[in-house]
N, C-alpha and C. Protein backbone atom coordinates (compact mmCIF):
# COMPACT_ATOMS: atom_id res chain seq x y z
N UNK A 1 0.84 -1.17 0.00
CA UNK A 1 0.00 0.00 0.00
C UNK A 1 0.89 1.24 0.00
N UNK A 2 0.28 2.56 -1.43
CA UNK A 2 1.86 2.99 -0.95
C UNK A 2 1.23 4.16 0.25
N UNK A 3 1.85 4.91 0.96
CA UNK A 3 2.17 5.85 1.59
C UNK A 3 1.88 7.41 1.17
N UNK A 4 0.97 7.95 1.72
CA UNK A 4 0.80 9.33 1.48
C UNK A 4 1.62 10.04 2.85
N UNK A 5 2.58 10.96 2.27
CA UNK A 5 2.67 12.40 3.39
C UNK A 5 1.49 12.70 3.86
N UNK A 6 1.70 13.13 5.37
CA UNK A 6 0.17 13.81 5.65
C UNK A 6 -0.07 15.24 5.68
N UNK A 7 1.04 15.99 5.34
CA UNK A 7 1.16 17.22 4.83
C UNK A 7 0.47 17.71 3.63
N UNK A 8 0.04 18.73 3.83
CA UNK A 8 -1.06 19.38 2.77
C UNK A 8 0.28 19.40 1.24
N UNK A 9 -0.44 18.44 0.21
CA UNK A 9 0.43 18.23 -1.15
C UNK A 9 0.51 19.92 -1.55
N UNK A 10 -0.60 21.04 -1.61
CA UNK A 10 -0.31 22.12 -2.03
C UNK A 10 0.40 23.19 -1.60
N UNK A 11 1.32 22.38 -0.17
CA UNK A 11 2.12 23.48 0.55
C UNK A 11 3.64 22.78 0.14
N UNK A 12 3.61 21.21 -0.47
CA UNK A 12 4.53 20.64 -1.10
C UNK A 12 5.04 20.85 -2.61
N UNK A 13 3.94 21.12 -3.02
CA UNK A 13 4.33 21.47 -4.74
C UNK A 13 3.57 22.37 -4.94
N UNK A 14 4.12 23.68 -5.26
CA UNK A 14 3.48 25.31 -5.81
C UNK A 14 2.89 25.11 -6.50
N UNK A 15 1.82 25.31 -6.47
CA UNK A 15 1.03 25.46 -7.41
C UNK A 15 1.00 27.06 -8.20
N UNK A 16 0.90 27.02 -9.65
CA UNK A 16 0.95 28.20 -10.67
C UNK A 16 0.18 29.64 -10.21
N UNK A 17 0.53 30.40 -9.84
CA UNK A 17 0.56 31.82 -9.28
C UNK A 17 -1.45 31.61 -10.47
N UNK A 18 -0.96 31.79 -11.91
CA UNK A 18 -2.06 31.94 -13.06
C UNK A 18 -3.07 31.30 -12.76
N UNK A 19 -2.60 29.91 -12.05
CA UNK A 19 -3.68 28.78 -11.81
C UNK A 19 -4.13 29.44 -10.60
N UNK A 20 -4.17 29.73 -9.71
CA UNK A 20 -4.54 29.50 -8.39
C UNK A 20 -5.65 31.33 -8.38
N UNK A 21 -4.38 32.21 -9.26
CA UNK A 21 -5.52 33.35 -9.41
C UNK A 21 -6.57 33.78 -10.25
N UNK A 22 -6.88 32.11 -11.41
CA UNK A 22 -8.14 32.23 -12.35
C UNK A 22 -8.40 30.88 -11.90
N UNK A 23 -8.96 30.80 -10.72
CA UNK A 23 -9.07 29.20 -10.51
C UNK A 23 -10.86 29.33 -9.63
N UNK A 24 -11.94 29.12 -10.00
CA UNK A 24 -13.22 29.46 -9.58
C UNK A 24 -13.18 28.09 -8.00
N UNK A 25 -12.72 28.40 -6.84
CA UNK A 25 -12.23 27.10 -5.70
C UNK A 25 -13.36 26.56 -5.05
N UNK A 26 -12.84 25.18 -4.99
CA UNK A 26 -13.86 24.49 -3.65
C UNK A 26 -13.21 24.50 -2.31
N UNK A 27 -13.60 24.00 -1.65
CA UNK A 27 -13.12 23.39 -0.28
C UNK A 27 -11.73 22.52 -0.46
N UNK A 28 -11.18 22.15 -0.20
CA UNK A 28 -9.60 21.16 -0.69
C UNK A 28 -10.43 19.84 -0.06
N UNK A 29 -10.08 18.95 -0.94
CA UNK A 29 -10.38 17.76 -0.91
C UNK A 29 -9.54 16.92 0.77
N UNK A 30 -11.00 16.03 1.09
CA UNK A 30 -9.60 15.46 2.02
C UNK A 30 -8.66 14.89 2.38
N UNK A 31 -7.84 14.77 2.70
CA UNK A 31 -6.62 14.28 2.98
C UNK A 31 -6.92 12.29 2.68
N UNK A 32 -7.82 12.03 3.36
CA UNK A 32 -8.22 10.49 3.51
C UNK A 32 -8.99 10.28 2.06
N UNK A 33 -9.55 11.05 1.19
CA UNK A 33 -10.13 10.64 -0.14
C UNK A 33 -9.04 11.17 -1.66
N UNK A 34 -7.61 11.68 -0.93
CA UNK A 34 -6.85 11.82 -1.87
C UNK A 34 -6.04 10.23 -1.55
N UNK A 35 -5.26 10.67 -0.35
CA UNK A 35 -5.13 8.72 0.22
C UNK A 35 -5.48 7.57 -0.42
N UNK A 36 -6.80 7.64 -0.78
CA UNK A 36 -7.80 6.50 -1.51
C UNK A 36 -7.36 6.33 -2.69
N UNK A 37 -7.89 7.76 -3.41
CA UNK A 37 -7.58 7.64 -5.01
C UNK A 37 -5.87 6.93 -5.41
N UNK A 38 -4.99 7.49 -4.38
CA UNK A 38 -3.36 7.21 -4.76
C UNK A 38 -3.45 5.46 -4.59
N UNK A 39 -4.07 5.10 -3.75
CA UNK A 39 -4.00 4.10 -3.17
C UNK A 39 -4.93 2.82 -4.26
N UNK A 40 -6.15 2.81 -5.30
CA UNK A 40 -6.98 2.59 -5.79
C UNK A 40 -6.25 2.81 -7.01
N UNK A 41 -5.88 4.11 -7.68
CA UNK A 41 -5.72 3.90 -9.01
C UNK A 41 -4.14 3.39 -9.58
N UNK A 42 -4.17 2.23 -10.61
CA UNK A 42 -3.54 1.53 -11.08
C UNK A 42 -1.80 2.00 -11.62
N UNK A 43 -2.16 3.78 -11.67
CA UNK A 43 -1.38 4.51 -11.81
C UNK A 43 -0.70 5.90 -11.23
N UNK A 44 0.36 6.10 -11.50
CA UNK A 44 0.98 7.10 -10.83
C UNK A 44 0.48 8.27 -10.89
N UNK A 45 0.14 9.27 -10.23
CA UNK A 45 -0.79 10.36 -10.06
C UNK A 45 -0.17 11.93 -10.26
N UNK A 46 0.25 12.65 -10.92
CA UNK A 46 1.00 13.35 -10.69
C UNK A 46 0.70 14.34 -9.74
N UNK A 47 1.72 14.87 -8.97
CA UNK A 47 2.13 15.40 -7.91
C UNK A 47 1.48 16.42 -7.89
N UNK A 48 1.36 17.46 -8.99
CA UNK A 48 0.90 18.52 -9.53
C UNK A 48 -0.77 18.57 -9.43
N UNK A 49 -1.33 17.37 -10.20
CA UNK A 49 -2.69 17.25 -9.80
C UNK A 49 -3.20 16.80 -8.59
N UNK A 50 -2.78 16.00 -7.59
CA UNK A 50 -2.91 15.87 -6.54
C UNK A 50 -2.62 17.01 -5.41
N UNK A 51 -2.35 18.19 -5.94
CA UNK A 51 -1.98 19.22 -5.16
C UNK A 51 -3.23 20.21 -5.79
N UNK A 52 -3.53 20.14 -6.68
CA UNK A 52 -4.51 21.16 -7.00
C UNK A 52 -5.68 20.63 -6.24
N UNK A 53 -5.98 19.03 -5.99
CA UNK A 53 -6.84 18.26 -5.29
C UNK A 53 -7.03 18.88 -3.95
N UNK A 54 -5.60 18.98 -3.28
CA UNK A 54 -5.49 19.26 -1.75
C UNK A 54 -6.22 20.84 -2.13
N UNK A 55 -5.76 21.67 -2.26
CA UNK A 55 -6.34 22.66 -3.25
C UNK A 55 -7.75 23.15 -3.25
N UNK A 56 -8.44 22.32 -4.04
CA UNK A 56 -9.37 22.56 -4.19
C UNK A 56 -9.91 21.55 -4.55
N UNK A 57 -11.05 20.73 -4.35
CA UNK A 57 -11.84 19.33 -4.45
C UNK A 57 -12.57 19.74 -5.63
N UNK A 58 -12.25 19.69 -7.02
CA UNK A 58 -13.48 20.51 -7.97
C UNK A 58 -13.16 21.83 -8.57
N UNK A 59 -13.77 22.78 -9.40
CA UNK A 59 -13.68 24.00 -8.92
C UNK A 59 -13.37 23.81 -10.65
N UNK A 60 -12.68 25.21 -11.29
CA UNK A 60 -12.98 25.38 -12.83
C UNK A 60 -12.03 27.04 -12.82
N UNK A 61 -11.62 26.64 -14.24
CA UNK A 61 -11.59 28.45 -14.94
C UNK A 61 -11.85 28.36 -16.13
N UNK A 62 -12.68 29.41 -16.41
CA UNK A 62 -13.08 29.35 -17.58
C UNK A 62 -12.39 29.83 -18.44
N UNK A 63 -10.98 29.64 -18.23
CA UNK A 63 -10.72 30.18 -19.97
C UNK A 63 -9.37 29.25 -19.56
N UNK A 64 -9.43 28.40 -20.46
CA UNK A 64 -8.10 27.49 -20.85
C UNK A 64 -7.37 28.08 -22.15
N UNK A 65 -6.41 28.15 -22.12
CA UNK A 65 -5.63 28.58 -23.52
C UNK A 65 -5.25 26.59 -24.18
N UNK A 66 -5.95 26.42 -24.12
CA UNK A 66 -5.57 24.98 -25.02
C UNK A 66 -7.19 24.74 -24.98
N UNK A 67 -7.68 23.60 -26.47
CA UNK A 67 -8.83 23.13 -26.66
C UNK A 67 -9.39 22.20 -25.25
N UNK A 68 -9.66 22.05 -24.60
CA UNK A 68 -11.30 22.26 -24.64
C UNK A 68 -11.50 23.45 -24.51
N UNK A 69 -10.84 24.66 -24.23
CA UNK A 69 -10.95 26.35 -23.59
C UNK A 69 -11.43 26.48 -22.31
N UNK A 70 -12.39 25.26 -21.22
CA UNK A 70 -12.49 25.56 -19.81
C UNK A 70 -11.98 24.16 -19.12
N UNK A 71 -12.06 24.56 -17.91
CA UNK A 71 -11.31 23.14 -17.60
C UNK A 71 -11.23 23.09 -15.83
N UNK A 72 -13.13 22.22 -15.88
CA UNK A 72 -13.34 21.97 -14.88
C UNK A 72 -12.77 20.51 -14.24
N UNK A 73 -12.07 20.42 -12.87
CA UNK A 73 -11.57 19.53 -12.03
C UNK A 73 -12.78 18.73 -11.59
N UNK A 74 -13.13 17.38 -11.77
CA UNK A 74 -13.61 16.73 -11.03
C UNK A 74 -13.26 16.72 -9.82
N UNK A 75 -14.26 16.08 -9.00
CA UNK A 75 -14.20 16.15 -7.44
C UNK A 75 -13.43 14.64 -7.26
N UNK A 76 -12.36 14.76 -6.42
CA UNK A 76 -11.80 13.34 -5.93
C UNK A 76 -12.52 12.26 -5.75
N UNK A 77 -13.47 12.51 -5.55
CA UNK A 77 -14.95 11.41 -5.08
C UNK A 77 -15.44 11.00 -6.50
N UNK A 78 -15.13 11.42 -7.68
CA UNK A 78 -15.63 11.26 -9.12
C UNK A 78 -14.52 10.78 -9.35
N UNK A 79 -13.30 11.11 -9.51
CA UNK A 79 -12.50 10.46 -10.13
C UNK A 79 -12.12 9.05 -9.53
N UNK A 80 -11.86 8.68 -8.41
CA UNK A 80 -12.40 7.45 -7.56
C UNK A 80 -12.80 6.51 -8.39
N UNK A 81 -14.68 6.77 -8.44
CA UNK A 81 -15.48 6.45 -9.11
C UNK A 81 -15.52 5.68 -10.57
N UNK A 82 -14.38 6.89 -11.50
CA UNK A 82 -14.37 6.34 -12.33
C UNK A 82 -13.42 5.22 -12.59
N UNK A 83 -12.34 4.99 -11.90
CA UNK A 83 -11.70 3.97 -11.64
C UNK A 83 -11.91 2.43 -12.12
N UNK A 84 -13.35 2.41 -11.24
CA UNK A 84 -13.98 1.20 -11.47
C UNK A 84 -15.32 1.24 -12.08
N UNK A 85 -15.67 2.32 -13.16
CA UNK A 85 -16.93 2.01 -13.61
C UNK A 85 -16.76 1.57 -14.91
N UNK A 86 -17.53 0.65 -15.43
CA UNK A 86 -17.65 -0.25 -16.47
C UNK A 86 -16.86 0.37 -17.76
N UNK A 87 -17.58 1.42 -18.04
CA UNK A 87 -17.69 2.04 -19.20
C UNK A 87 -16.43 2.90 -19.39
N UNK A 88 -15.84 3.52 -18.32
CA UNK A 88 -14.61 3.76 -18.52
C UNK A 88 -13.76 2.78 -19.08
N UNK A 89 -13.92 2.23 -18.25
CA UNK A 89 -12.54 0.42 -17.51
C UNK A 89 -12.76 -0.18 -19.44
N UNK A 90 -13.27 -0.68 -19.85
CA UNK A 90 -13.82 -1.25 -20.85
C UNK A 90 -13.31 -0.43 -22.18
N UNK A 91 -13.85 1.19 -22.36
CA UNK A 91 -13.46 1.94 -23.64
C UNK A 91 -12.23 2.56 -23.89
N UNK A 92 -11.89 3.32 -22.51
CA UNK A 92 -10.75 3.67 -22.26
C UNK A 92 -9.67 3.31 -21.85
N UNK A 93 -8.99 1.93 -22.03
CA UNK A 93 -7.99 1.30 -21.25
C UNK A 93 -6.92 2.28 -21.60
N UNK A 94 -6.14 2.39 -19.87
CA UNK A 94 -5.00 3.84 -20.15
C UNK A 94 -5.40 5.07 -19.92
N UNK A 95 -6.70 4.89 -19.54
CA UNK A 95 -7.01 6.31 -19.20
C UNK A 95 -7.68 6.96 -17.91
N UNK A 96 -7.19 7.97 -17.73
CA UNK A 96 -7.30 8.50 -16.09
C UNK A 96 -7.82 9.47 -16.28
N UNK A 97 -9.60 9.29 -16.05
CA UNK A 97 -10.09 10.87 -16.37
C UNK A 97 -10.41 11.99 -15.20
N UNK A 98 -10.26 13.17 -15.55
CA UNK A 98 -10.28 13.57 -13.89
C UNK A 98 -11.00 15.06 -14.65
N UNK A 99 -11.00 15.51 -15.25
CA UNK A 99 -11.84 16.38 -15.78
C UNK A 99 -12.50 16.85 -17.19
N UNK A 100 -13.07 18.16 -17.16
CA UNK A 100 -14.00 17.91 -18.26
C UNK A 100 -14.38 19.31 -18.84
N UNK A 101 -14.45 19.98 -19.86
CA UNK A 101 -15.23 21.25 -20.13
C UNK A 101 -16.50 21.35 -19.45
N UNK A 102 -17.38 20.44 -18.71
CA UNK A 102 -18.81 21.13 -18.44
C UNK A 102 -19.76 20.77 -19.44
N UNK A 103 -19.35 20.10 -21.03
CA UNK A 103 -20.33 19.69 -21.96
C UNK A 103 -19.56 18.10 -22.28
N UNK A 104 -19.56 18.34 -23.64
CA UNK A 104 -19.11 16.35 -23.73
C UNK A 104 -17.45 16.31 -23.77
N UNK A 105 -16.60 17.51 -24.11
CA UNK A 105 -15.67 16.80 -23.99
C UNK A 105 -15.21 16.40 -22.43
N UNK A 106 -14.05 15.37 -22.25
CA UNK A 106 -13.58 15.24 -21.19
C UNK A 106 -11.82 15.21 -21.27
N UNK A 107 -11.21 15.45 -19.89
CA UNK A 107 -10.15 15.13 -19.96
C UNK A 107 -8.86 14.10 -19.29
N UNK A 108 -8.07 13.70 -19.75
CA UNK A 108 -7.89 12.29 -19.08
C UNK A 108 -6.16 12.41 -19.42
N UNK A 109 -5.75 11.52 -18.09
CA UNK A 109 -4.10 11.54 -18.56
C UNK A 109 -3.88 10.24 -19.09
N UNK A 110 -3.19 10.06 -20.33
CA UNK A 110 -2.49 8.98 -21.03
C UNK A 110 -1.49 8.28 -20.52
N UNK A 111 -1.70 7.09 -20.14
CA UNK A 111 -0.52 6.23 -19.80
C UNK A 111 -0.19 4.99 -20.54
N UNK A 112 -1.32 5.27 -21.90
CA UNK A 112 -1.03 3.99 -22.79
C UNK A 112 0.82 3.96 -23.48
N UNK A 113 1.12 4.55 -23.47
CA UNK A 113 2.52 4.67 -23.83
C UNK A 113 3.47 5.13 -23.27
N UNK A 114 3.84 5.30 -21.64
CA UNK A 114 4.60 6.36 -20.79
C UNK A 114 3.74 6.06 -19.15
N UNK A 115 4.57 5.61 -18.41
CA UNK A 115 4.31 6.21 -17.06
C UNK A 115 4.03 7.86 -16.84
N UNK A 116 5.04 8.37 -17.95
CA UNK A 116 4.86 10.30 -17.71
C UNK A 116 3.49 10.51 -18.59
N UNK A 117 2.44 10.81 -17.83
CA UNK A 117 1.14 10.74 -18.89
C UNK A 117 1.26 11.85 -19.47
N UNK A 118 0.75 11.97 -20.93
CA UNK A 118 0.05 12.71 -21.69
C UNK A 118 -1.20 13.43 -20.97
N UNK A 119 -1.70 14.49 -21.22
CA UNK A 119 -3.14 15.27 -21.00
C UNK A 119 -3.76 14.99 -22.38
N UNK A 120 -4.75 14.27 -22.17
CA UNK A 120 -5.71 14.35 -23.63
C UNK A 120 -7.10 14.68 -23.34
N UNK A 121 -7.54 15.32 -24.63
CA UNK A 121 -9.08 15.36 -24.55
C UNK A 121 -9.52 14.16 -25.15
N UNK A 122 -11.46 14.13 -24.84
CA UNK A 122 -11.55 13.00 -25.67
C UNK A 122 -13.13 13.24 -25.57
N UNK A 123 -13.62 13.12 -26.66
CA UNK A 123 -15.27 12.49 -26.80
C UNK A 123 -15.69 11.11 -26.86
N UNK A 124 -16.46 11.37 -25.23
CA UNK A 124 -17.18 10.08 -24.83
C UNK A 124 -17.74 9.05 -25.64
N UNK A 125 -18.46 9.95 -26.55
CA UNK A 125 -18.95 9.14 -27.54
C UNK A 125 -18.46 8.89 -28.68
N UNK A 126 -17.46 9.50 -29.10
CA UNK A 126 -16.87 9.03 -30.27
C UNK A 126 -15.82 7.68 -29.91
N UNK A 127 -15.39 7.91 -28.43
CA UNK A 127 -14.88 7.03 -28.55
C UNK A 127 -13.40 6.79 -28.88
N UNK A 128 -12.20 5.64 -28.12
CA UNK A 128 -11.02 5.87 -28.22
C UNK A 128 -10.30 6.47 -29.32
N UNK A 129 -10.44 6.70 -30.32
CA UNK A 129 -10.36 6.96 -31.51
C UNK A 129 -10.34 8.84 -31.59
N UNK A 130 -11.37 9.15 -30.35
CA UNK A 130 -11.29 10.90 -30.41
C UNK A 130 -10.22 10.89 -29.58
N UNK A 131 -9.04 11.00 -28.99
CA UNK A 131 -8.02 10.93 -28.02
C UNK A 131 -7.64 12.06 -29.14
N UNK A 132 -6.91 13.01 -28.30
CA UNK A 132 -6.19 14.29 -28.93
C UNK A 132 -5.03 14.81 -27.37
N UNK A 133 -3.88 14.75 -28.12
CA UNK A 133 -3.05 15.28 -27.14
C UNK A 133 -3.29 16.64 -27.14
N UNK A 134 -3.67 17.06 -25.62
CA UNK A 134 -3.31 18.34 -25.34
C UNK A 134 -2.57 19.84 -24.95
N UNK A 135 -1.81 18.72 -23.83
CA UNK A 135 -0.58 19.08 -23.07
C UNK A 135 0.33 17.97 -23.21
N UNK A 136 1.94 17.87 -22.44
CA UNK A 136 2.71 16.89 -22.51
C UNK A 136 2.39 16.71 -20.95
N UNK A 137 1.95 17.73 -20.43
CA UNK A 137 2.24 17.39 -18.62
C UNK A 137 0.94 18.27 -18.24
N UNK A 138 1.09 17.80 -16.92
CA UNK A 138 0.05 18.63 -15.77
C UNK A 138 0.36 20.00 -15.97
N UNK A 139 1.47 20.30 -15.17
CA UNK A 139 2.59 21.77 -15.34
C UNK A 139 1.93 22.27 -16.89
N UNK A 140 2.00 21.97 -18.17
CA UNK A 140 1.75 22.20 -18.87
C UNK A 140 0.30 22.59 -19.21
N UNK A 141 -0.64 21.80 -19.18
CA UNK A 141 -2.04 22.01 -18.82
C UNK A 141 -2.14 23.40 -17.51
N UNK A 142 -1.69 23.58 -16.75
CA UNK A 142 -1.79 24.19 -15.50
C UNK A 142 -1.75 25.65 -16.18
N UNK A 143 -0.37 25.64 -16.86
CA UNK A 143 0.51 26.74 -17.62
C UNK A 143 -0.33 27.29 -18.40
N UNK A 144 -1.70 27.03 -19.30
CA UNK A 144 -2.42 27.60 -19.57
C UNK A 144 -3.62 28.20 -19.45
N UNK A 145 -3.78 28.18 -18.07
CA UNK A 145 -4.97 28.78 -17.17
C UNK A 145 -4.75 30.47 -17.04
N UNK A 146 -5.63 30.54 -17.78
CA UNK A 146 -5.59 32.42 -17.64
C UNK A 146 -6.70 33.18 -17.31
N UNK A 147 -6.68 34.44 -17.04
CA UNK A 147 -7.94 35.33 -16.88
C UNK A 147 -8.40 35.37 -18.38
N UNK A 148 -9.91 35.11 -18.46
CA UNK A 148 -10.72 35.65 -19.36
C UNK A 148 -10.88 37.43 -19.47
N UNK A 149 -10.48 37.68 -20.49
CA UNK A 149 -10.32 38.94 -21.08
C UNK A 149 -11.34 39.81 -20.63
N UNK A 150 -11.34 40.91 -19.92
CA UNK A 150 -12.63 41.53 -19.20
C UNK A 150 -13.24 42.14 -20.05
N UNK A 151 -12.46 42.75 -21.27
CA UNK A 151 -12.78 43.73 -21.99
C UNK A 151 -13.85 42.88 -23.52
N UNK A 152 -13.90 42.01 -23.39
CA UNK A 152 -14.04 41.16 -24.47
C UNK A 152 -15.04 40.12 -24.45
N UNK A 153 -16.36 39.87 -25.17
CA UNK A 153 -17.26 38.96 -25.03
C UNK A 153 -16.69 37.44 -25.27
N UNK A 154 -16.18 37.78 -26.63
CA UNK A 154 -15.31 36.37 -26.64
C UNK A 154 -13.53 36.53 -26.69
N UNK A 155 -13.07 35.25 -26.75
CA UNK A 155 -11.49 35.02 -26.60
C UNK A 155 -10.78 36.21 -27.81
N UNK A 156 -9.83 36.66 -27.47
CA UNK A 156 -9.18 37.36 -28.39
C UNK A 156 -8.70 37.20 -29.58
N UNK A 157 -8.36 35.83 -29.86
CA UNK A 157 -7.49 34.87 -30.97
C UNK A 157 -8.71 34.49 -31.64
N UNK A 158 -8.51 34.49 -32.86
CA UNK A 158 -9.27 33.52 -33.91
C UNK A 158 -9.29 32.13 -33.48
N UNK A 159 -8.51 31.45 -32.55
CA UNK A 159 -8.92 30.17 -32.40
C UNK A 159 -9.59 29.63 -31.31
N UNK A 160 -9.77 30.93 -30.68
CA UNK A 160 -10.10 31.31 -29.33
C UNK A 160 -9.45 30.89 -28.22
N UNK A 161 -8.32 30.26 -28.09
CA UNK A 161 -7.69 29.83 -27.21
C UNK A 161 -6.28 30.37 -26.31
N UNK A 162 -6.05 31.81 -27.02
CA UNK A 162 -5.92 32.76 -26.69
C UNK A 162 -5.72 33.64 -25.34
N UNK A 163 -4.47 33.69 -24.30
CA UNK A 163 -4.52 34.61 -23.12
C UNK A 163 -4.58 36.17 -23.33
């Protein structure tokens, strides 16, 4: 069984100044249901997301500079969950989903090829086949959390993905 520190992970690994000040927060997840997840899932968790966990249990910003453009955190208690539900376990082998835009896409770390996961998006329904790399890392994904433009109805960039 491995071993969690019982020290708060987000006083262990900084979390991104960008992230933490466009970050819409929950409550920080607890200590005994981050425990679980490390302990339950098949794979290595990165440090980074498990600190945004301690962090905040959930929570969102709406403006991602990479596709999906928002990029809400499931709650530790969901990602758990998905661990062992059918339909994951079954379509997605390799995949660790832990969040989601809020509509169909979702997002999930890749370990079909690498202990160091990939960030991918993916449609549920399309199915393994929609997998799209997003980021190479957490840090990376993290790195593009920005304030939505005050001055501006939509994103600034033609592709909208845009800080």
């Amino acid at each position: 069984m491995m071993s969690i520190p019982k020290l708060s992970l987000e006083r262990c690994w900084h979390l991104p100044e960008n992230l933490t000040n466009n970050w819409l927060r929950n409550s920080s997840a607890p200590q005994a249901l981050i425990d679980k997840l490390c302990r339950e899932c098949p794979f290595p968790i990165p440090s980074g997301l498990l600190a945004l966990w301690a962090y905040s249990n959930g929570g969102e910003s709406g403006h991602l500079d990479l596709p999906p453009g928002t990029f809400i955190l499931d709650r530790v208690e969901e990602a758990i969950v998905s661990l062992t539900r059918d339909f994951e376990c079954t379509e997605f082998p390799g995949l660790f989903f832990f969040s989601g835009n809020g509509g169909l896409e979702r997002l999930a770390l890749d370990y079909r090829a690498s202990a160091s996961p990939l960030v991918v998006m993916v449609d549920p329904i399309a199915g393994i086949e929609s997998v799209e790399v997003i980021a190479n890392s957490v840090e990376e994904l993290f790195s593009a959390v920005c304030a939505y433009p005050e001055d501006h109805d939509e994103p600034s960039s033609s592709d909208g993905y845009s800080c």
